[in-house]
PDB file of N, CA and C in Angstrom:
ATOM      1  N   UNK A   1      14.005  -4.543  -0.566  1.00  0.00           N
ATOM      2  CA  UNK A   1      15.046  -3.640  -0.195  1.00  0.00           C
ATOM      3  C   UNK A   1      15.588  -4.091   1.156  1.00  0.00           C
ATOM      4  N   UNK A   2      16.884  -3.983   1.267  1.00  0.00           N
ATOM      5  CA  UNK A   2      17.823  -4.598   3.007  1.00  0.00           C
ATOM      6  C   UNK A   2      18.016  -3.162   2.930  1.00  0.00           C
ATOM      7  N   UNK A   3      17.668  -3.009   4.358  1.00  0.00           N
ATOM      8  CA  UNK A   3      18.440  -1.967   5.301  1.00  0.00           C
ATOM      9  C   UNK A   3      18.817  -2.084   6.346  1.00  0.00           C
ATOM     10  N   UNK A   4      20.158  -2.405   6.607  1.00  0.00           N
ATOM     11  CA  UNK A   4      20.603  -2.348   7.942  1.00  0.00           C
ATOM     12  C   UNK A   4      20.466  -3.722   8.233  1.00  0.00           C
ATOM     13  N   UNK A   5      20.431  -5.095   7.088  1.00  0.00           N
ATOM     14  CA  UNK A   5      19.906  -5.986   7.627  1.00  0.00           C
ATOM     15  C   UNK A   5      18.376  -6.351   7.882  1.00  0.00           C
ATOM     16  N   UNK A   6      17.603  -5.768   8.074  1.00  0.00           N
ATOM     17  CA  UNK A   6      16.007  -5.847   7.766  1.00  0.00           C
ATOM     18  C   UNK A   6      15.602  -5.648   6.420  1.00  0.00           C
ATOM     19  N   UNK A   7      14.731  -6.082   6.145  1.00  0.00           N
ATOM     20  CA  UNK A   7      14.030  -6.171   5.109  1.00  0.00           C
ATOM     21  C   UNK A   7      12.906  -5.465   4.994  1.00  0.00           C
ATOM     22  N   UNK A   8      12.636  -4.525   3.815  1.00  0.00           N
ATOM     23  CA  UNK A   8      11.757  -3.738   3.637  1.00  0.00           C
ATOM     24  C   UNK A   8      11.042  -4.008   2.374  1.00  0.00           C
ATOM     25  N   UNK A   9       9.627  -3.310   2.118  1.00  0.00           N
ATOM     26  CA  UNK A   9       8.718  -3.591   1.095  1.00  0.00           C
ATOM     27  C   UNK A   9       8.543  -2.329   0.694  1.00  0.00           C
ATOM     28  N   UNK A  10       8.468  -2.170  -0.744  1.00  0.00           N
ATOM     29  CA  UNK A  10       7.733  -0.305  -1.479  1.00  0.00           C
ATOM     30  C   UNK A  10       6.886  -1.655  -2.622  1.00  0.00           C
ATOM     31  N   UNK A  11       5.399  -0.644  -1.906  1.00  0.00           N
ATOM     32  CA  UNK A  11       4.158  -1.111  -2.800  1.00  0.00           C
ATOM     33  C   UNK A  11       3.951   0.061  -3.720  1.00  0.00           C
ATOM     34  N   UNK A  12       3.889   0.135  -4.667  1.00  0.00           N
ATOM     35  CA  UNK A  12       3.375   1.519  -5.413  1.00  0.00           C
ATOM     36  C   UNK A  12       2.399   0.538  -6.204  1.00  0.00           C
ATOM     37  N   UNK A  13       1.597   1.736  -6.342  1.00  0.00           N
ATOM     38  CA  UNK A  13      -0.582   1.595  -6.269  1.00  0.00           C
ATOM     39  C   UNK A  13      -0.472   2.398  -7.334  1.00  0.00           C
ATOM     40  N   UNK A  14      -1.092   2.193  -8.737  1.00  0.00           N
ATOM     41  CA  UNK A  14      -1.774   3.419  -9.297  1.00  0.00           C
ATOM     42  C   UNK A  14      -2.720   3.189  -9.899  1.00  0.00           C
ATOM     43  N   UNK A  15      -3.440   3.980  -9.791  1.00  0.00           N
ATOM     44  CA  UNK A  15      -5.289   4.086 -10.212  1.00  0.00           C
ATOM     45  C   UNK A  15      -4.953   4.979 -11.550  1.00  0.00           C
ATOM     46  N   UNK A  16      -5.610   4.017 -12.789  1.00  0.00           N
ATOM     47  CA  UNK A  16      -5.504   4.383 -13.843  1.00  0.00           C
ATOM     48  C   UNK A  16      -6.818   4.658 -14.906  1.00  0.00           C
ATOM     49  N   UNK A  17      -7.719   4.965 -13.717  1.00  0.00           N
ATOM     50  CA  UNK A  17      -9.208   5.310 -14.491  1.00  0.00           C
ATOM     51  C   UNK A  17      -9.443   6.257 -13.716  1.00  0.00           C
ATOM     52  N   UNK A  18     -10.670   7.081 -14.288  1.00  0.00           N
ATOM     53  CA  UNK A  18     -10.856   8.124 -14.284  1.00  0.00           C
ATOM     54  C   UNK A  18     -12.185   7.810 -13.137  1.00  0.00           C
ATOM     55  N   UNK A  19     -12.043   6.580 -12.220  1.00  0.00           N
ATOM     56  CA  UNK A  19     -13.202   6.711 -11.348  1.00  0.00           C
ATOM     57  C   UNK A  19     -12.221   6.122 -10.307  1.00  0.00           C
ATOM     58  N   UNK A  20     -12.861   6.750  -8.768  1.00  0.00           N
ATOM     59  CA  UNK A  20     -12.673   6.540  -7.615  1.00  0.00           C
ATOM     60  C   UNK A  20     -12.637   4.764  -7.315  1.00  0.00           C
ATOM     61  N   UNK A  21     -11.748   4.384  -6.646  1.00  0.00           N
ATOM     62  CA  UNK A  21     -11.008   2.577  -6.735  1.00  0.00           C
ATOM     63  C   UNK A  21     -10.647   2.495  -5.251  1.00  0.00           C
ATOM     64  N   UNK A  22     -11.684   1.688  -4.753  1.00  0.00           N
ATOM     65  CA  UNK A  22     -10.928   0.674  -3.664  1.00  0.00           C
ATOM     66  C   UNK A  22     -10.348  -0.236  -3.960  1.00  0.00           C
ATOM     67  N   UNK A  23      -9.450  -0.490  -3.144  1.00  0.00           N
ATOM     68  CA  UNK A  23      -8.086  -1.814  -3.567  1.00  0.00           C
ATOM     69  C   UNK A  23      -8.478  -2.635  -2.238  1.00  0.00           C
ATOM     70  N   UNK A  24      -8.211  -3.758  -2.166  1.00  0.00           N
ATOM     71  CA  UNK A  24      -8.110  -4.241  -1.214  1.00  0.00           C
ATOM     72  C   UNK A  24      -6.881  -5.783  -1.458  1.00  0.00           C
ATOM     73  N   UNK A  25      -6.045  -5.886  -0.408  1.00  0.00           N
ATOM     74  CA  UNK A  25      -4.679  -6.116  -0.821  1.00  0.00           C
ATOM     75  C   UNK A  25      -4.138  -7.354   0.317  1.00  0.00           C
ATOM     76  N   UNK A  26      -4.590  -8.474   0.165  1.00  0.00           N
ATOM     77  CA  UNK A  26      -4.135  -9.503   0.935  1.00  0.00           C
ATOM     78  C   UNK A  26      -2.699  -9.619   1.054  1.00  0.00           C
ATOM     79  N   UNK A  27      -2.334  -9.839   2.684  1.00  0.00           N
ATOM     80  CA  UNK A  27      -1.152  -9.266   2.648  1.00  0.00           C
ATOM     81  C   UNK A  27      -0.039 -10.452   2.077  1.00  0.00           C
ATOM     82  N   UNK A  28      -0.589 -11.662   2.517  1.00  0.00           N
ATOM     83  CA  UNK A  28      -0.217 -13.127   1.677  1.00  0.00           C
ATOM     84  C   UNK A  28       0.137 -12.906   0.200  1.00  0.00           C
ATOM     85  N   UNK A  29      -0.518 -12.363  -0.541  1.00  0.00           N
ATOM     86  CA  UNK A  29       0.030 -12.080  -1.752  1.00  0.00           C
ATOM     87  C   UNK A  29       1.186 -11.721  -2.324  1.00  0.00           C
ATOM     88  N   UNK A  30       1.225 -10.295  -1.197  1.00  0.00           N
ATOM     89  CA  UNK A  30       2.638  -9.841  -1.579  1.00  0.00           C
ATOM     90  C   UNK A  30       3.966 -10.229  -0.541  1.00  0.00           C
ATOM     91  N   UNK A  31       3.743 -10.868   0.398  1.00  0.00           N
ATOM     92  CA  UNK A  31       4.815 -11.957   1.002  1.00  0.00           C
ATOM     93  C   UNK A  31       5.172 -10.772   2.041  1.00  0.00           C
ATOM     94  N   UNK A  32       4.373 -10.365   2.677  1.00  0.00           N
ATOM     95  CA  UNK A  32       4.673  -9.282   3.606  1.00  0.00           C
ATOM     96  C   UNK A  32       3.390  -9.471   4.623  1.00  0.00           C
ATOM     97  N   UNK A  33       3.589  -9.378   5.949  1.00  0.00           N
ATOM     98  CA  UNK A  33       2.682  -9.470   7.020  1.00  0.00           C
ATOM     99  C   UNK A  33       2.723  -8.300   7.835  1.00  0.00           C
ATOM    100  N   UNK A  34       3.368  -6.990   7.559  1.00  0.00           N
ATOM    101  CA  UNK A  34       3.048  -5.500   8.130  1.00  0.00           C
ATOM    102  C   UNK A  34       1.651  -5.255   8.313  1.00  0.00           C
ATOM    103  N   UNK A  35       1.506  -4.829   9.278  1.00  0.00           N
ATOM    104  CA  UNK A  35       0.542  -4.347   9.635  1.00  0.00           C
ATOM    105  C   UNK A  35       0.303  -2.780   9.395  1.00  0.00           C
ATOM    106  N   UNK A  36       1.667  -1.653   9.060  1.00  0.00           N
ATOM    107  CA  UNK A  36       1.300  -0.825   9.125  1.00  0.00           C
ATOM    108  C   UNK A  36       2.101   0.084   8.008  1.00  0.00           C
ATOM    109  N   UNK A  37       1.629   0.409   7.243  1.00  0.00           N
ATOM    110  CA  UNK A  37       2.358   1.438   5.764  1.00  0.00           C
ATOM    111  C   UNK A  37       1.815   2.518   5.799  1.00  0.00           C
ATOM    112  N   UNK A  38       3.622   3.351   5.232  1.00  0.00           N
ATOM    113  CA  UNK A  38       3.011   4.982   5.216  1.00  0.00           C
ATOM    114  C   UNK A  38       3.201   5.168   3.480  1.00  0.00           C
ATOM    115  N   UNK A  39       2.247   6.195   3.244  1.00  0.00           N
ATOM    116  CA  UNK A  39       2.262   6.265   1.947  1.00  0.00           C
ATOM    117  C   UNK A  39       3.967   7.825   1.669  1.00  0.00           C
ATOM    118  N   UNK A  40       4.851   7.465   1.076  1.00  0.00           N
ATOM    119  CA  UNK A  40       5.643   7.975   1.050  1.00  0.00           C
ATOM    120  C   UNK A  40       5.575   9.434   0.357  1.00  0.00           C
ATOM    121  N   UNK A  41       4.263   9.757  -0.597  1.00  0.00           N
ATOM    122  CA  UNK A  41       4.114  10.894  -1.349  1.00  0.00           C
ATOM    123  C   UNK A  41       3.199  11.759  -0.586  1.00  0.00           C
ATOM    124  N   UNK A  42       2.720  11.099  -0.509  1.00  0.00           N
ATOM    125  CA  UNK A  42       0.768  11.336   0.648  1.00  0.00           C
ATOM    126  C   UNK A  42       1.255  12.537   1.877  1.00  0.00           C
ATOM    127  N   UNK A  43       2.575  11.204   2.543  1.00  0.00           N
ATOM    128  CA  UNK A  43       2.753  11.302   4.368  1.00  0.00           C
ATOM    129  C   UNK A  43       2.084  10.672   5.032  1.00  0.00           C
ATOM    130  N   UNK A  44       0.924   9.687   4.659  1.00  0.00           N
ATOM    131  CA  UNK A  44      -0.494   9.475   5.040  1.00  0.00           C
ATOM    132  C   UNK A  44       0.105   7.487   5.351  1.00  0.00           C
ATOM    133  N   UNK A  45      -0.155   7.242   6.905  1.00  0.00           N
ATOM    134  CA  UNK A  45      -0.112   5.945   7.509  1.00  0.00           C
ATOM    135  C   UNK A  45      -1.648   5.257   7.005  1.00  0.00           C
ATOM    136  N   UNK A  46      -1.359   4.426   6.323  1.00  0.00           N
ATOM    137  CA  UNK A  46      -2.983   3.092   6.261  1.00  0.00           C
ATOM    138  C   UNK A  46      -1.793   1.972   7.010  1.00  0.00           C
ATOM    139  N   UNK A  47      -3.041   1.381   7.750  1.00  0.00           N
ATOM    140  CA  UNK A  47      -2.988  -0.193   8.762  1.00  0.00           C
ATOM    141  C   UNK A  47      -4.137  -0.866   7.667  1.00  0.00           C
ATOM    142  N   UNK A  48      -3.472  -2.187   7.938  1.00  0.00           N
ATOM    143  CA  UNK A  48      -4.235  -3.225   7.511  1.00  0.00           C
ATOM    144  C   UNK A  48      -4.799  -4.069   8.498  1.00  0.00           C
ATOM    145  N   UNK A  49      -5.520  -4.209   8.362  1.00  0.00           N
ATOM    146  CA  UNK A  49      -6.950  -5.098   9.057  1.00  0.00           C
ATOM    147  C   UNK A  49      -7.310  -6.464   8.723  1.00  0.00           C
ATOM    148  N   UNK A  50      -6.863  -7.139   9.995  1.00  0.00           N
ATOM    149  CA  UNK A  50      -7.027  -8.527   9.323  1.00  0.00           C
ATOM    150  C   UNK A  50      -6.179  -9.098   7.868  1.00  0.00           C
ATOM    151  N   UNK A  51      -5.197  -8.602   8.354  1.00  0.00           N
ATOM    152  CA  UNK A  51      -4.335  -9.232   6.912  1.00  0.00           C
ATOM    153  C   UNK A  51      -4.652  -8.648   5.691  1.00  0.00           C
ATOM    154  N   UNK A  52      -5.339  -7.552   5.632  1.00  0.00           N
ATOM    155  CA  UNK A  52      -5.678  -6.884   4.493  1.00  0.00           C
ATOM    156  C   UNK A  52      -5.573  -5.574   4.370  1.00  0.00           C
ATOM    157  N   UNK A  53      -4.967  -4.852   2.990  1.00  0.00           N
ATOM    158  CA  UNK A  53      -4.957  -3.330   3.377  1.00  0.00           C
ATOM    159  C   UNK A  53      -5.768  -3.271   2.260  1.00  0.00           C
ATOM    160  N   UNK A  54      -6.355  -2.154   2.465  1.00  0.00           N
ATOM    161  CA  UNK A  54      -7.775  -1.366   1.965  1.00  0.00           C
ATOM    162  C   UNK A  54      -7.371  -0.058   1.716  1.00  0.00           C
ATOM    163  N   UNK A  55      -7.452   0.379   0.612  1.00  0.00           N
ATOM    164  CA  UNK A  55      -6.738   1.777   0.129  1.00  0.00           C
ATOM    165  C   UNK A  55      -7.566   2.249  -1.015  1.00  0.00           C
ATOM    166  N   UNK A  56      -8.347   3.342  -0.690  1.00  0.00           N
ATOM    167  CA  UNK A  56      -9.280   4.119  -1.795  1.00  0.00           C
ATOM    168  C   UNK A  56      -8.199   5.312  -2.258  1.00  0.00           C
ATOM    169  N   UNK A  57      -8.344   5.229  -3.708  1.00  0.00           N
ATOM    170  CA  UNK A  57      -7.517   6.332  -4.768  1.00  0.00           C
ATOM    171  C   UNK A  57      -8.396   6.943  -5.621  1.00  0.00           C
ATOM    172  N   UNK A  58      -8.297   7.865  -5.764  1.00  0.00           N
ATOM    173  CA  UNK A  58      -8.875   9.352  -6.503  1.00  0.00           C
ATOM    174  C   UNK A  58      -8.376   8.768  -8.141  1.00  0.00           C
ATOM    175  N   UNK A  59      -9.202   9.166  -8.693  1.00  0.00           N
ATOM    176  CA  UNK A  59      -9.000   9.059 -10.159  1.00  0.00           C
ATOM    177  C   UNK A  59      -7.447   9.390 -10.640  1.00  0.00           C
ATOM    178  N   UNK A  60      -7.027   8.574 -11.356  1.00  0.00           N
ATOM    179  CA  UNK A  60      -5.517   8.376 -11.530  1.00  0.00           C
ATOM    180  C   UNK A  60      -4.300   9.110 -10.389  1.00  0.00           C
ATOM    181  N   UNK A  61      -5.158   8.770  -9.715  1.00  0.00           N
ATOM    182  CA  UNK A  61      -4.073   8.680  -8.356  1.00  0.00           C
ATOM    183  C   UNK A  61      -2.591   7.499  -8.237  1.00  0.00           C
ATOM    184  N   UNK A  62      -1.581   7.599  -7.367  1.00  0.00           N
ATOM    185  CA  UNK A  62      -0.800   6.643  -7.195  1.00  0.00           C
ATOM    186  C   UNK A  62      -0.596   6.648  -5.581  1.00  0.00           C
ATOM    187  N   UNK A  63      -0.071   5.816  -5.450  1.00  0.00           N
ATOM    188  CA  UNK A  63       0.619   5.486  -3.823  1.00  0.00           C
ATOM    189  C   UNK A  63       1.451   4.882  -3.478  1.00  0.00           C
ATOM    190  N   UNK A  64       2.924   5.293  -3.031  1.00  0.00           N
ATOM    191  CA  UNK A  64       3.815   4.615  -2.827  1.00  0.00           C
ATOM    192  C   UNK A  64       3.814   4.160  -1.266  1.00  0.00           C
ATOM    193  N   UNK A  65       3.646   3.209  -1.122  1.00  0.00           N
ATOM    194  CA  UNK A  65       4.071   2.448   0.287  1.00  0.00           C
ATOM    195  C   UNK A  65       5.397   1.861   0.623  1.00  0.00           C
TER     196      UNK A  65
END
Protein backbone atom coordinates (compact mmCIF):
# COMPACT_ATOMS: atom_id res chain seq x y z
CA UNK A 1 0.00 0.00 0.00
CA UNK A 2 1.57 3.94 -0.93
CA UNK A 3 0.53 6.53 1.24
CA UNK A 4 1.54 9.78 0.80
CA UNK A 5 4.46 8.33 -1.00
CA UNK A 6 5.65 5.84 1.75
CA UNK A 7 5.13 2.56 1.66
CA UNK A 8 3.15 0.49 3.92
CA UNK A 9 2.65 -3.33 4.86
CA UNK A 10 -0.99 -5.13 6.24
CA UNK A 11 0.08 -8.64 7.55
CA UNK A 12 -3.13 -10.48 8.40
CA UNK A 13 -2.39 -13.73 10.69
CA UNK A 14 -5.05 -16.30 11.15
CA UNK A 15 -4.95 -19.17 13.47
CA UNK A 16 -7.04 -21.84 12.11
CA UNK A 17 -6.94 -24.59 14.82
CA UNK A 18 -8.52 -24.97 17.66
CA UNK A 19 -5.11 -24.75 19.77
CA UNK A 20 -3.16 -21.78 21.04
CA UNK A 21 -0.11 -20.86 18.03
CA UNK A 22 2.99 -19.03 18.29
CA UNK A 23 4.10 -17.57 14.98
CA UNK A 24 7.26 -16.42 14.67
CA UNK A 25 7.86 -14.22 11.47
CA UNK A 26 11.28 -13.32 9.95
CA UNK A 27 11.06 -10.04 8.88
CA UNK A 28 13.29 -10.91 5.56
CA UNK A 29 10.56 -12.96 4.42
CA UNK A 30 8.07 -10.62 4.06
CA UNK A 31 10.41 -7.76 2.56
CA UNK A 32 9.74 -5.45 5.42
CA UNK A 33 12.33 -4.40 8.22
CA UNK A 34 9.68 -2.54 10.80
CA UNK A 35 10.36 -2.92 13.84
CA UNK A 36 7.08 -2.03 15.15
CA UNK A 37 3.19 -3.24 14.20
CA UNK A 38 -0.10 -2.45 15.57
CA UNK A 39 -2.60 -5.01 15.31
CA UNK A 40 -5.49 -3.01 13.62
CA UNK A 41 -8.58 -5.14 15.24
CA UNK A 42 -6.81 -5.88 18.65
CA UNK A 43 -5.43 -1.91 19.03
CA UNK A 44 -2.61 -3.99 20.45
CA UNK A 45 1.35 -2.72 19.28
CA UNK A 46 3.84 -6.13 18.97
CA UNK A 47 7.75 -5.04 18.22
CA UNK A 48 9.87 -7.40 16.71
CA UNK A 49 13.02 -8.52 18.15
CA UNK A 50 15.88 -9.10 16.33
CA UNK A 51 14.30 -9.15 13.00
CA UNK A 52 11.60 -11.28 14.15
CA UNK A 53 7.99 -10.85 15.22
CA UNK A 54 6.58 -13.33 17.59
CA UNK A 55 2.81 -13.28 17.88
CA UNK A 56 0.75 -15.87 20.05
CA UNK A 57 -3.12 -16.34 18.78
CA UNK A 58 -5.99 -17.85 20.65
CA UNK A 59 -7.66 -20.59 18.87
CA UNK A 60 -8.95 -19.37 15.51
CA UNK A 61 -7.96 -16.08 16.19
CA UNK A 62 -6.78 -13.48 13.35
CA UNK A 63 -4.53 -10.37 13.28
CA UNK A 64 -4.33 -7.70 11.10
CA UNK A 65 -1.06 -5.77 11.11
Amino acid sequence: MNKGGEDQHILAITNVTGKECRIEIPMSDIGSFESRWYDLVERKAWSAENQTLCITQQPYDFTWL
